[in-house]
Protein backbone atom coordinates (compact mmCIF):
# COMPACT_ATOMS: atom_id res chain seq x y z
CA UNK A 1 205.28 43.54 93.87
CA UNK A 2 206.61 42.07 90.73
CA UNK A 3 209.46 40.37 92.58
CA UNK A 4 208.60 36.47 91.62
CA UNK A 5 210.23 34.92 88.65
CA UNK A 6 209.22 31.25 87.02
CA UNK A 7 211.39 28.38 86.22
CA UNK A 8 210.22 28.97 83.16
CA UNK A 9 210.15 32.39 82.99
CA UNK A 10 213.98 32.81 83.38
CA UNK A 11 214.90 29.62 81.15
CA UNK A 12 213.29 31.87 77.83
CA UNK A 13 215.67 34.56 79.17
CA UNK A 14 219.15 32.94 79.95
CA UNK A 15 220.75 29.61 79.10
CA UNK A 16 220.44 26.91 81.70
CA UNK A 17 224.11 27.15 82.12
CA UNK A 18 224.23 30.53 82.84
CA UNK A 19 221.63 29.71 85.46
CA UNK A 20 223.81 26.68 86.91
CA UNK A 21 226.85 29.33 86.84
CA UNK A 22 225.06 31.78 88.71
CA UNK A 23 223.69 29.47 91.10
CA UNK A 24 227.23 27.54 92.25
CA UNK A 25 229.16 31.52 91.86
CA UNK A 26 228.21 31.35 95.44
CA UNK A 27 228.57 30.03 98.95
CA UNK A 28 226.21 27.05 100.01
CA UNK A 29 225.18 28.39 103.24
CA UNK A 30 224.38 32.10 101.71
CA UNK A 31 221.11 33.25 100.47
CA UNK A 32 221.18 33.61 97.06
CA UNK A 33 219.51 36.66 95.77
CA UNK A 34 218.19 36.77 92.44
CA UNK A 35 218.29 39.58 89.92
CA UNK A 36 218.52 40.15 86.29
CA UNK A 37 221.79 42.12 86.92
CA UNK A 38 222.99 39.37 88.98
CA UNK A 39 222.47 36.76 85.88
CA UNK A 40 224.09 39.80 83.31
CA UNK A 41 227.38 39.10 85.46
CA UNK A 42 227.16 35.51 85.98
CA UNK A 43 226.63 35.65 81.85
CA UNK A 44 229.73 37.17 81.08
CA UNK A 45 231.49 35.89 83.56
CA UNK A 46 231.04 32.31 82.11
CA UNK A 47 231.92 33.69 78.71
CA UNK A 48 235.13 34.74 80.80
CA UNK A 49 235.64 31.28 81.51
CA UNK A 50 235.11 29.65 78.38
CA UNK A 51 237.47 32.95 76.59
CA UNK A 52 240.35 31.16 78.87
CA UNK A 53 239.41 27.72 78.63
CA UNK A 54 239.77 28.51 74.56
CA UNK A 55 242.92 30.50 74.72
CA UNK A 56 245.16 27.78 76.71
């Protein structure tokens, strides 16, 4: 199936705060599904966030 990812796995791909980002980008009573794509967006969508923090 190819659909199961390790901790570990993902940590050599993305940063852990990506990971954190990704993980609190949605609501606590949802089911969070997990995709490459998914962690893409959460990626640049922290860099989005840190782009503002540094431009104020």
């Amino acid at each position: 199936l190819n659909n199961f990812f390790t901790t570990r796995e993902v940590l050599q791909k993305y940063d852990p705060e990506v990971i954190r980002f990704f993980m609190l980008s949605g609501h606590y009573r949802t089911p969070l599904n997990f995709s490459p794509d998914l962690l893409e967006q959460a990626k640049s969508g922290l860099e989005r966030f840190y782009n503002s923090i540094h431009n104020l």
